[in-house]
C-alpha atoms as a PDB file:
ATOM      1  CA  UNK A   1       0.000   0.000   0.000  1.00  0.00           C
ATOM      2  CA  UNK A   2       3.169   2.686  -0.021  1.00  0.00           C
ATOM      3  CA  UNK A   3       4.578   1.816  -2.688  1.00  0.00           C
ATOM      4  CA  UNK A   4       4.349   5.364  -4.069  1.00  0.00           C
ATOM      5  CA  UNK A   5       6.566   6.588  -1.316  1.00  0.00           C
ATOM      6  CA  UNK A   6       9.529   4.616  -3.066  1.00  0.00           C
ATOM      7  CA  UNK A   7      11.100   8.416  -4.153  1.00  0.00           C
ATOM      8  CA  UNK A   8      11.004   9.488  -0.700  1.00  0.00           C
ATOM      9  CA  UNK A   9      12.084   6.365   0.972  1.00  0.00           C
ATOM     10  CA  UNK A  10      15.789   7.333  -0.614  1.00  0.00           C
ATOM     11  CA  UNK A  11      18.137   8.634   1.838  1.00  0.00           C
ATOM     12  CA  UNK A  12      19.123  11.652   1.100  1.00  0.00           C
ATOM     13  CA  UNK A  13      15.049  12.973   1.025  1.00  0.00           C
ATOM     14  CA  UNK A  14      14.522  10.261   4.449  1.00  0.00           C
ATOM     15  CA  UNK A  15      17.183  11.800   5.978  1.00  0.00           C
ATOM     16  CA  UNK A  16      15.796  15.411   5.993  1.00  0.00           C
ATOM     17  CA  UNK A  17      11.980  13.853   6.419  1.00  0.00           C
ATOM     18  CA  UNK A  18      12.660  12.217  10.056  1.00  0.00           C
ATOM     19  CA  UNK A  19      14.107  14.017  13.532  1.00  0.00           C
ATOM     20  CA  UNK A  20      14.761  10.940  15.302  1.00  0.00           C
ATOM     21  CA  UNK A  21      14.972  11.290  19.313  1.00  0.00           C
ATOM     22  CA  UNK A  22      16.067   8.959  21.626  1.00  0.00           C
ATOM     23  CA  UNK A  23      14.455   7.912  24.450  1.00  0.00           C
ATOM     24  CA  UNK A  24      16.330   8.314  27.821  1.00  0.00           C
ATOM     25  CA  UNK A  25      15.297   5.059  29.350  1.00  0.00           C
ATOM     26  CA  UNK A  26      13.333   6.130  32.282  1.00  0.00           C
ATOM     27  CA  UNK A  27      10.407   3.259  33.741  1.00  0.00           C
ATOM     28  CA  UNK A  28       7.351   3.371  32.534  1.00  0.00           C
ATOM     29  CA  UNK A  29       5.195   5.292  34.899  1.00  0.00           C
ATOM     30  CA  UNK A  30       2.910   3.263  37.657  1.00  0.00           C
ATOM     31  CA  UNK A  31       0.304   1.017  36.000  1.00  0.00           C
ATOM     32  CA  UNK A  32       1.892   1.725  32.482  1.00  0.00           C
ATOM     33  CA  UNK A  33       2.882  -0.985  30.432  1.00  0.00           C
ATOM     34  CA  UNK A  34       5.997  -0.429  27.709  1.00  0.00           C
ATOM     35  CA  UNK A  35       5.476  -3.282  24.634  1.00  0.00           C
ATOM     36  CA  UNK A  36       7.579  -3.928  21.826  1.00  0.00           C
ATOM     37  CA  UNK A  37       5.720  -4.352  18.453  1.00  0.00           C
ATOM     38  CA  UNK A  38       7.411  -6.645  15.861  1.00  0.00           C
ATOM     39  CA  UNK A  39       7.873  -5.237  12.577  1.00  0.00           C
ATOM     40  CA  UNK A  40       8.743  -6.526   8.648  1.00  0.00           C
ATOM     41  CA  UNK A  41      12.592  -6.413   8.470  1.00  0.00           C
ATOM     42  CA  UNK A  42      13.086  -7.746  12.119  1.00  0.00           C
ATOM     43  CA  UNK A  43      12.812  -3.794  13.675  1.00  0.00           C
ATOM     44  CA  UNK A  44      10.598  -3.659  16.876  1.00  0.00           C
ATOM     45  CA  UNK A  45       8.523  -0.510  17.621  1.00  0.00           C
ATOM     46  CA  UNK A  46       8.054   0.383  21.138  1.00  0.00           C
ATOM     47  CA  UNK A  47       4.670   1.257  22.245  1.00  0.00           C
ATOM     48  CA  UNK A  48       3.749   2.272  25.748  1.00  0.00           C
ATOM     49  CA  UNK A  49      -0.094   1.145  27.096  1.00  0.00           C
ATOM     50  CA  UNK A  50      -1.726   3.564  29.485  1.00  0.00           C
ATOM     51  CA  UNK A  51      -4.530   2.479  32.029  1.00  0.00           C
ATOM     52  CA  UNK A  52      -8.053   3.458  31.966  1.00  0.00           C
ATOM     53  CA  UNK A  53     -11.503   2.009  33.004  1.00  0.00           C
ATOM     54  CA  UNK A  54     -12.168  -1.780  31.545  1.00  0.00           C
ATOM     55  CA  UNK A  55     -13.737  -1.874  28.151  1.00  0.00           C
ATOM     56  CA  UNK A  56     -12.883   1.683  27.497  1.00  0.00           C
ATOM     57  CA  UNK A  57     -11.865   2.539  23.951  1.00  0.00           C
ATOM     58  CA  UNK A  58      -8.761   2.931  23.184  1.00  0.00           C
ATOM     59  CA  UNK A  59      -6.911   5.509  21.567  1.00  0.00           C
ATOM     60  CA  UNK A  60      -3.694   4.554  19.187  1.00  0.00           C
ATOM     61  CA  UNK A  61      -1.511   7.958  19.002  1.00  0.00           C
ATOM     62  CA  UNK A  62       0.790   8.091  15.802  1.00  0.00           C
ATOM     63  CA  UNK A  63       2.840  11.224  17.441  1.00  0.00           C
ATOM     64  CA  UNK A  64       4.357  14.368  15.646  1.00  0.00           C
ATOM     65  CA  UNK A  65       8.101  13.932  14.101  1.00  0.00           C
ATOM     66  CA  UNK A  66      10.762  14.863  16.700  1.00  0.00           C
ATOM     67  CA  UNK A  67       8.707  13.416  19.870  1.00  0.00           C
ATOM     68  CA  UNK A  68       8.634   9.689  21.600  1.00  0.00           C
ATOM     69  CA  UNK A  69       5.846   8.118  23.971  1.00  0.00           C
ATOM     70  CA  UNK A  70       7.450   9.070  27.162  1.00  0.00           C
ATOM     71  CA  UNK A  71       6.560  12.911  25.531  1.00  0.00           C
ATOM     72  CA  UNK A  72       2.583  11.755  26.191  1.00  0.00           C
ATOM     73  CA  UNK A  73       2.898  10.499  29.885  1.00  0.00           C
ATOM     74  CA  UNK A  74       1.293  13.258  31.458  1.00  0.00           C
ATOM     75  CA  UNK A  75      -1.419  13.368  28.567  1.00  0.00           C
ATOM     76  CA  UNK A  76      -2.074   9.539  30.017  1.00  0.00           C
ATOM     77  CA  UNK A  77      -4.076  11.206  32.397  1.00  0.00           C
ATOM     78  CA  UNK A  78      -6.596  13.060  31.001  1.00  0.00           C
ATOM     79  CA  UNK A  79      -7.254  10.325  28.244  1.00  0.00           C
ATOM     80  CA  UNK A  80      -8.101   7.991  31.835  1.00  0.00           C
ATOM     81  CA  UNK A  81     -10.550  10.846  32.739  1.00  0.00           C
ATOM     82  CA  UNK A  82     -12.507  10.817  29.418  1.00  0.00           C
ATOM     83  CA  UNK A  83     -12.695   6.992  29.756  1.00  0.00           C
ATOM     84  CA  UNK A  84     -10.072   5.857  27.347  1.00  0.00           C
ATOM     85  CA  UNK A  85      -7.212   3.925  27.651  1.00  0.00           C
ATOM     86  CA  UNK A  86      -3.872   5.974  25.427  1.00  0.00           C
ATOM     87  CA  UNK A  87      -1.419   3.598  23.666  1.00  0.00           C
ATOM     88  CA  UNK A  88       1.252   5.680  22.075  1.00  0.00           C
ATOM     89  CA  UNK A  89       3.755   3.701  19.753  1.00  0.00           C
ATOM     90  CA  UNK A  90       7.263   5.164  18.015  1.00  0.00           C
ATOM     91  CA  UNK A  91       8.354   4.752  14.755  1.00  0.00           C
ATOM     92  CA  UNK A  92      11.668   3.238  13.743  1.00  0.00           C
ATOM     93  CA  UNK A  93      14.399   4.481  15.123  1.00  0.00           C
ATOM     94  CA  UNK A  94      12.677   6.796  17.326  1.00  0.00           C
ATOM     95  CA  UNK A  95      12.845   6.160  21.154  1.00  0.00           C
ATOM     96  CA  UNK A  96      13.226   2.696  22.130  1.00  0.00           C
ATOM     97  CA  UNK A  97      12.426   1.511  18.518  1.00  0.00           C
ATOM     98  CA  UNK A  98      14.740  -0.141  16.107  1.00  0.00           C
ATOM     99  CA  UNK A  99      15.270   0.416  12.422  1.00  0.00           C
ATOM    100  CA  UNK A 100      15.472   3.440  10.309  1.00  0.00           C
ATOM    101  CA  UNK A 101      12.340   5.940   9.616  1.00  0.00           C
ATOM    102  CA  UNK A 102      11.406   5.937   6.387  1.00  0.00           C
ATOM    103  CA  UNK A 103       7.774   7.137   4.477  1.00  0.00           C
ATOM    104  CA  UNK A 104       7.131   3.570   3.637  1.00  0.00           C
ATOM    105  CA  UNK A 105       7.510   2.232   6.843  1.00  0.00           C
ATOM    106  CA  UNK A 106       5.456   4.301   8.818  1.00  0.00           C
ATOM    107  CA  UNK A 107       2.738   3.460   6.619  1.00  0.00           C
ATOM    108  CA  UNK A 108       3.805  -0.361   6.545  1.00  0.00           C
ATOM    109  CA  UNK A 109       4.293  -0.501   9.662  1.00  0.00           C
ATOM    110  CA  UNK A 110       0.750   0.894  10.754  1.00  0.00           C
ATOM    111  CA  UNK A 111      -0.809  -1.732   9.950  1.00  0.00           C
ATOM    112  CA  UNK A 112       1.139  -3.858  12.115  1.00  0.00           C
ATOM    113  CA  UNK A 113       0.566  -2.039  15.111  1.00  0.00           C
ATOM    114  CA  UNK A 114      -3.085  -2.294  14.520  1.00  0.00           C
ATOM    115  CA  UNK A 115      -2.912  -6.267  14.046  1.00  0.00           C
ATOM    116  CA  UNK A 116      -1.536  -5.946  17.460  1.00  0.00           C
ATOM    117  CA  UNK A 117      -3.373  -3.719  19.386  1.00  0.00           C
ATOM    118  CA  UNK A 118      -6.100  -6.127  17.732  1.00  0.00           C
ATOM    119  CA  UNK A 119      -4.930  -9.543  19.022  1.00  0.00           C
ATOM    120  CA  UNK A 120      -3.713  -7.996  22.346  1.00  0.00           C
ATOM    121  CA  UNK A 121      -7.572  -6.629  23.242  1.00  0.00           C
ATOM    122  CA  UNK A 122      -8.973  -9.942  21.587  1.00  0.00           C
ATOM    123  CA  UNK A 123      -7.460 -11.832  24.444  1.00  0.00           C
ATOM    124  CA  UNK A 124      -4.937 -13.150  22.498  1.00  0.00           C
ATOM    125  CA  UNK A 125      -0.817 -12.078  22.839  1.00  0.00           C
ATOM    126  CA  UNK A 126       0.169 -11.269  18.763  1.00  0.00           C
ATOM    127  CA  UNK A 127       2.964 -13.593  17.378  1.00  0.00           C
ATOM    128  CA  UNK A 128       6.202 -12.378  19.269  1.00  0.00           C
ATOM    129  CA  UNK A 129       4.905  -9.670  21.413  1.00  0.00           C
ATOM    130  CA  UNK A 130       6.646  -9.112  24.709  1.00  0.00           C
ATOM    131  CA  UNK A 131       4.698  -7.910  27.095  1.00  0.00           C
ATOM    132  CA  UNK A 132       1.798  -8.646  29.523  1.00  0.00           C
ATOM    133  CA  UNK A 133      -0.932 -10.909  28.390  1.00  0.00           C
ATOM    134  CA  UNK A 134      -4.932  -9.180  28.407  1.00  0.00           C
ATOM    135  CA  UNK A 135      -7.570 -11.304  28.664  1.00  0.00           C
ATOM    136  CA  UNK A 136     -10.482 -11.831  27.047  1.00  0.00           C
ATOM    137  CA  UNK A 137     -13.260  -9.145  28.069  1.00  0.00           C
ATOM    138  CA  UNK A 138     -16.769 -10.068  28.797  1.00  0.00           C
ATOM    139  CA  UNK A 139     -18.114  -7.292  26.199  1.00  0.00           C
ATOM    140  CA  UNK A 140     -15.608  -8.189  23.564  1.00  0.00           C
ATOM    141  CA  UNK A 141     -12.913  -5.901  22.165  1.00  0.00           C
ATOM    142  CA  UNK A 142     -12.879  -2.369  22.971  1.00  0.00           C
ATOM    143  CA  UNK A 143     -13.529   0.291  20.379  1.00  0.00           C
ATOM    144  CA  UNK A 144     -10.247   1.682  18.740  1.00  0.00           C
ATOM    145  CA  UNK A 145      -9.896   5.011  18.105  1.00  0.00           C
ATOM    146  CA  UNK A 146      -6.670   6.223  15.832  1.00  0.00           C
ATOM    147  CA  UNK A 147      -5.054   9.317  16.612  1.00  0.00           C
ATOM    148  CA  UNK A 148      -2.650  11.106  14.324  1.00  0.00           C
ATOM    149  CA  UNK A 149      -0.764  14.268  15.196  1.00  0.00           C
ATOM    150  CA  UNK A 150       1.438  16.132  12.352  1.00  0.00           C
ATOM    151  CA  UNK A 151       3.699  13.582  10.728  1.00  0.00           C
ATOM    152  CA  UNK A 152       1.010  10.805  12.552  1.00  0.00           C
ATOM    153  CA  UNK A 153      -1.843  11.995  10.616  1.00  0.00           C
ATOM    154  CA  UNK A 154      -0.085   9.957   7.633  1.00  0.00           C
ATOM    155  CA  UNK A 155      -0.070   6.484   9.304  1.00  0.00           C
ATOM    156  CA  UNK A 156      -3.546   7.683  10.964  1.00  0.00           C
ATOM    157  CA  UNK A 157      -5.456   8.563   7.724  1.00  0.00           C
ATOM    158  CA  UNK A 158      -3.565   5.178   5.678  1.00  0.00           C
ATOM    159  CA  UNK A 159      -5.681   3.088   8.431  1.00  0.00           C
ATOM    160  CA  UNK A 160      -8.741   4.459   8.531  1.00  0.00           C
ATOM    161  CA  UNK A 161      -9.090   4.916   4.584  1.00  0.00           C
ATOM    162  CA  UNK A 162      -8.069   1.105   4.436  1.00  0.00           C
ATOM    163  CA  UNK A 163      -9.429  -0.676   7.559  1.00  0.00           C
ATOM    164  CA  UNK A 164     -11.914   1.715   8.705  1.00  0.00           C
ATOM    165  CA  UNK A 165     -14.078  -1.341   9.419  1.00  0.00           C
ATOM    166  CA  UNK A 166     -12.147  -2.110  12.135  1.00  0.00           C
ATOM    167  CA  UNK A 167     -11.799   1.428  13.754  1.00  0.00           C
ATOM    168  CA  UNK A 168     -14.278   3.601  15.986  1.00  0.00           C
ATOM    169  CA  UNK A 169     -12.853   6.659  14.771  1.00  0.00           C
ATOM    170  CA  UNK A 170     -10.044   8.907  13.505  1.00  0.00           C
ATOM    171  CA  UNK A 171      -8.806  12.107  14.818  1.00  0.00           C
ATOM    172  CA  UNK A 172      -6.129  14.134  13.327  1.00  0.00           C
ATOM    173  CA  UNK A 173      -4.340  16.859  15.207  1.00  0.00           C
ATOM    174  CA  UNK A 174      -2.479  19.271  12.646  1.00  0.00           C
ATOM    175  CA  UNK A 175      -2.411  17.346  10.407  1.00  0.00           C
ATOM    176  CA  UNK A 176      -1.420  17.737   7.161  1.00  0.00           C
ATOM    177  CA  UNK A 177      -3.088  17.227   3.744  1.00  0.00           C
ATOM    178  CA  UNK A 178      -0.147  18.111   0.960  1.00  0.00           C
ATOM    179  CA  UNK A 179       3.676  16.420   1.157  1.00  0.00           C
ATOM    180  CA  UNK A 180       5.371  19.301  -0.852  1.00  0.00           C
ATOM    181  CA  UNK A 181       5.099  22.252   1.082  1.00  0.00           C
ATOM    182  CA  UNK A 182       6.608  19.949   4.008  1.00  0.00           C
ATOM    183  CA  UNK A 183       9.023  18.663   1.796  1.00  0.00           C
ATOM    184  CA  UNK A 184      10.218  22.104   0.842  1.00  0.00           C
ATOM    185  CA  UNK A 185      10.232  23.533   4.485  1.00  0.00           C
ATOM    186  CA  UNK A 186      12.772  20.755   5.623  1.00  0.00           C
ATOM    187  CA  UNK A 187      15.215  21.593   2.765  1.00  0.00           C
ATOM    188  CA  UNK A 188      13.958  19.075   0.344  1.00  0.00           C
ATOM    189  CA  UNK A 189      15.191  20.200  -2.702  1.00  0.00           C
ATOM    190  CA  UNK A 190      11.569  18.885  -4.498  1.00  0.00           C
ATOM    191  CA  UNK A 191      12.074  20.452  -7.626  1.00  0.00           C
ATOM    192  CA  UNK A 192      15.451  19.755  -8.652  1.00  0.00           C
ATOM    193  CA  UNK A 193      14.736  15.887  -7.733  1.00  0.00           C
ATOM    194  CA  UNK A 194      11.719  16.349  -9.910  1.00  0.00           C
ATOM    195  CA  UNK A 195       8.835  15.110  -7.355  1.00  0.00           C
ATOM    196  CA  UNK A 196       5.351  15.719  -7.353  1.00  0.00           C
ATOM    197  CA  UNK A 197       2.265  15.420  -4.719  1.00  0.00           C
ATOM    198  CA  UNK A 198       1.292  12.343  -5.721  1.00  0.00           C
ATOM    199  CA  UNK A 199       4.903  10.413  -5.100  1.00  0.00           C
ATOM    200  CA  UNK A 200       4.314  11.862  -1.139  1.00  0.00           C
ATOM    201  CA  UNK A 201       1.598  10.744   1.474  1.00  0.00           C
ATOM    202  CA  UNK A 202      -1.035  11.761  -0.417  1.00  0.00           C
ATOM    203  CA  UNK A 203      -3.204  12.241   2.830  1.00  0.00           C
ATOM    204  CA  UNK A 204      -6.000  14.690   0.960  1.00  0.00           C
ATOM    205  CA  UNK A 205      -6.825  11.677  -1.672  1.00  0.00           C
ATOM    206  CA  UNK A 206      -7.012   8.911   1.325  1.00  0.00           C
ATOM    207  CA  UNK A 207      -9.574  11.008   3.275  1.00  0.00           C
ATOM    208  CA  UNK A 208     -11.987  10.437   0.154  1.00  0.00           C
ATOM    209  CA  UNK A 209     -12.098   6.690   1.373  1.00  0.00           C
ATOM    210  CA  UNK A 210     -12.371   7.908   5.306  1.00  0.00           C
ATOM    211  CA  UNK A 211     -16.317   7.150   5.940  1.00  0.00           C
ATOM    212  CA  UNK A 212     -15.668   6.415   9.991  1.00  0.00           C
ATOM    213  CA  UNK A 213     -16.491   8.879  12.685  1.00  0.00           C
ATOM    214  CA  UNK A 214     -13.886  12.038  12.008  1.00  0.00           C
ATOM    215  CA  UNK A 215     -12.407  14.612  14.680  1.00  0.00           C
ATOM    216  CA  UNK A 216     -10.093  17.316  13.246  1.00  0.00           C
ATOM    217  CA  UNK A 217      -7.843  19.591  15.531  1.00  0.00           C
ATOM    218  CA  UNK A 218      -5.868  22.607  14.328  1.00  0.00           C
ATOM    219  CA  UNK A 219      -4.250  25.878  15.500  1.00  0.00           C
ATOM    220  CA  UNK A 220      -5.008  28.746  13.519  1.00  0.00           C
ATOM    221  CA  UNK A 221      -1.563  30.302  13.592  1.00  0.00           C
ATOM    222  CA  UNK A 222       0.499  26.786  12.663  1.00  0.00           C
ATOM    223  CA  UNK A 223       3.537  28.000  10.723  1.00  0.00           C
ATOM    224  CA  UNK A 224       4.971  24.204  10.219  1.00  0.00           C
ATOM    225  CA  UNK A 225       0.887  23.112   8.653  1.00  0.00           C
ATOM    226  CA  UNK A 226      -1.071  25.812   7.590  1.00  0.00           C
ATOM    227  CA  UNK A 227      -4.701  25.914   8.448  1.00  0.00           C
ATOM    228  CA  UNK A 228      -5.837  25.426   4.573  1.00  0.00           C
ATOM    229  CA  UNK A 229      -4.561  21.456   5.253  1.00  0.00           C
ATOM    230  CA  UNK A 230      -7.082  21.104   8.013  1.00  0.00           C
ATOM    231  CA  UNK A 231      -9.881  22.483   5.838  1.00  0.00           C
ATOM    232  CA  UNK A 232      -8.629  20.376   2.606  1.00  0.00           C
ATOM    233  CA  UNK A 233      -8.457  17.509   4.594  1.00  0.00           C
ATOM    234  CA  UNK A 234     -11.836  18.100   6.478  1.00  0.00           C
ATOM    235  CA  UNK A 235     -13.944  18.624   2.819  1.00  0.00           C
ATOM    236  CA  UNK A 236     -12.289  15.383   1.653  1.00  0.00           C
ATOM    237  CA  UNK A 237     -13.143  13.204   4.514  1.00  0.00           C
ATOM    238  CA  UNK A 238     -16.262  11.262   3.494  1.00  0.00           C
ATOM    239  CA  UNK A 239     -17.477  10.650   6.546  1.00  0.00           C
ATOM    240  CA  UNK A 240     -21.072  11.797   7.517  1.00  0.00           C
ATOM    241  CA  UNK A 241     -19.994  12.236  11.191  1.00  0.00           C
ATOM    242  CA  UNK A 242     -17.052  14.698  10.991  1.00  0.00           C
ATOM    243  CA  UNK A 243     -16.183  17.719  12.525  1.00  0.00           C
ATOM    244  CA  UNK A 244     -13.570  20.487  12.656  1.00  0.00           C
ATOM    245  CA  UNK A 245     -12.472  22.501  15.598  1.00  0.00           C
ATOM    246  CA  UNK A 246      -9.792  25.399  14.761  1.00  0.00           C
ATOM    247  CA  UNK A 247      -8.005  26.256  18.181  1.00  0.00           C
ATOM    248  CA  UNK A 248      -7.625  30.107  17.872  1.00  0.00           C
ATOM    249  CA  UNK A 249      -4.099  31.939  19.012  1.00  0.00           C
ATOM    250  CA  UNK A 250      -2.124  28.459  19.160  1.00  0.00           C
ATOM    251  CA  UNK A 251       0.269  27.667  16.974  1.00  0.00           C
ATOM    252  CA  UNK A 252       1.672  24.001  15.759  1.00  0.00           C
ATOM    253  CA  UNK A 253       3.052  22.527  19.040  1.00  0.00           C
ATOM    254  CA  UNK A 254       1.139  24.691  21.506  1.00  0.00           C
ATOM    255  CA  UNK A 255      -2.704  23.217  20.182  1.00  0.00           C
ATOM    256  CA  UNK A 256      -3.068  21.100  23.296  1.00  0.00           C
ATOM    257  CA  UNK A 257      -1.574  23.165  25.673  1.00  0.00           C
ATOM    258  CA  UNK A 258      -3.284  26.781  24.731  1.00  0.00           C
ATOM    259  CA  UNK A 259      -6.405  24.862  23.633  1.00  0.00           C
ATOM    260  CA  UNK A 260      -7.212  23.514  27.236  1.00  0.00           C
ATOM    261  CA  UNK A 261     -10.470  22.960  28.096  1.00  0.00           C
ATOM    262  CA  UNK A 262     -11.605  23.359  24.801  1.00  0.00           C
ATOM    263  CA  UNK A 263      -9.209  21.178  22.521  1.00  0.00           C
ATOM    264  CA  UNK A 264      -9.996  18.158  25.785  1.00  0.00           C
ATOM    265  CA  UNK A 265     -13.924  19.296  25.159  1.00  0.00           C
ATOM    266  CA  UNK A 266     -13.981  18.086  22.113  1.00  0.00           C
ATOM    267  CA  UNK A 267     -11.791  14.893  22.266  1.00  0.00           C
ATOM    268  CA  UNK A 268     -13.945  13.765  25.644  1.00  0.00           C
ATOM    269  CA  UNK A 269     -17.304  14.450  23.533  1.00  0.00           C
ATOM    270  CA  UNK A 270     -15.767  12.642  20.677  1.00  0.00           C
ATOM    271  CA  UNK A 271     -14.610   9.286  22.377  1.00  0.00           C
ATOM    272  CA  UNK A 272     -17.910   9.614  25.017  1.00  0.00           C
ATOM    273  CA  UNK A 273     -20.006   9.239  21.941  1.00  0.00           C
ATOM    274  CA  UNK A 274     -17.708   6.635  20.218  1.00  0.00           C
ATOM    275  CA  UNK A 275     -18.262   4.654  23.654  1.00  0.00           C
ATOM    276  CA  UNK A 276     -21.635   5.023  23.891  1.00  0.00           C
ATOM    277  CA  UNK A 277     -22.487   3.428  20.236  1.00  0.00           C
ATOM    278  CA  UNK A 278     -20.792   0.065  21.343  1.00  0.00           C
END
């Protein structure tokens, strides 16, 4: 299914693509679970499982380029008080996880981490997993709930356009709808290697196929994604059940913190209604 990435799977675009942090090795935090996800190539992603109430959905975070799970720790927290449980997973070579970033993997490799997240909730450990067992629940698996934020919102949007049968919903947090204008900002020299939208993510096209319950999230003064992406993104989504909240004065990393009360408003009425339709 990424085939088309091929162009910007070679090094010298990857290279400029990915920020790469590593994580500093601190425990997981009380009641917290870290997992490692088995990948195509032999990599392993690391993933880190949150509590919250039994039977609660749970929300799969793709994060933004430059951060790792530990960065969504304290976010745990309010994710517990809207009655979710948060798993947040890296991508290759970011944080605990093995294997080098590239646009086809984190598209690849998406659909692994669903498989697991899957099996795990099913009652049933996926093939080489480490990590505690879950059993079986008495209501069956919980609903899933994909979360992309910035570079996220590709792995995100390639799930729920292809296995949004399996999914409760999608939300995107500035995310983005065009490659190019990425490309270009992280010194991508797109023009002299001749590349067009369609050899990138192509994030606008997939939301035609995205018919499942849609959140969007974006800060009206994002520098990095412009607002236009969230409203591109928003009029391709095909979903009936959709909706678009534009946090006003924030910028591209401050949407959760300046948002507050209103950015958590809408993810708690989101996932409350998502539980409710079980």
């Amino acid at each position: 299914m990424a085939g088309h990435l091929a162009r910007l799977d070679a090094p010298e675009v990857a290279a400029r693509i990915f920020f790469p942090r590593p994580d500093p090795g601190d425990p997981a935090p009380p009641g917290s679970t870290d997992l490692e996800i088995p990948v195509v190539g032999g990599a392993t992603l690391h993933a880190r499982l949150h509590p919250g109430p039994d039977g609660g959905p749970v929300v799969l975070l793709f994060h933004g380029n430059g951060e790792i799970v530990a960065d969504y720790d304290d976010a745990a927290g309010a994710y517990r008080a809207l009655g979710a449980r948060l798993l947040v997973v890296d991508y290759r070579g970011y944080g605990r996880s093995t294997g080098d970033p590239t646009p086809s993997h984190i598209v690849r490799d998406a659909d692994a981490v669903l498989d697991f997240v899957r099996a795990r909730f099913a009652g049933r450990p996926a093939p080489g997993v480490a990590g505690p067992e879950v059993t079986a629940r008495p209501q069956g698996r919980p609903p899933i709930i994909i979360l992309g934020r910035s570079l996220g919102s590709a792995p995100a949007i390639h799930l729920a356009a292809t296995r949004g049968g399996e999914l409760a919903g999608l939300i995107l947090e500035s995310g983005f709808a065009r490659t190019l204008p990425l490309l270009r900002l992280v010194g991508v020299p797109v023009e002299r290697l001749g590349l067009a939208e369609a050899d990138g993510f192509d994030n606008r096209e997939a939301m035609r196929r995205v018919t499942i319950p849609t959140l969007i999230l974006h800060a009206d003064q994002d520098t990095i994604i412009p607002l236009d992406d969230a409203h591109l993104n928003f009029e391709a989504c095909a979903a009936r059940d959709k909706k678009l909240m534009v946090v006003e004065g924030a910028d591209h990393n401050s949407i959760m913190a300046y948002g507050g009360r209103q950015y958590w408003g809408a993810i708690g009425e989101f996932v409350g209604r998502l539980r409710e339709r079980r």
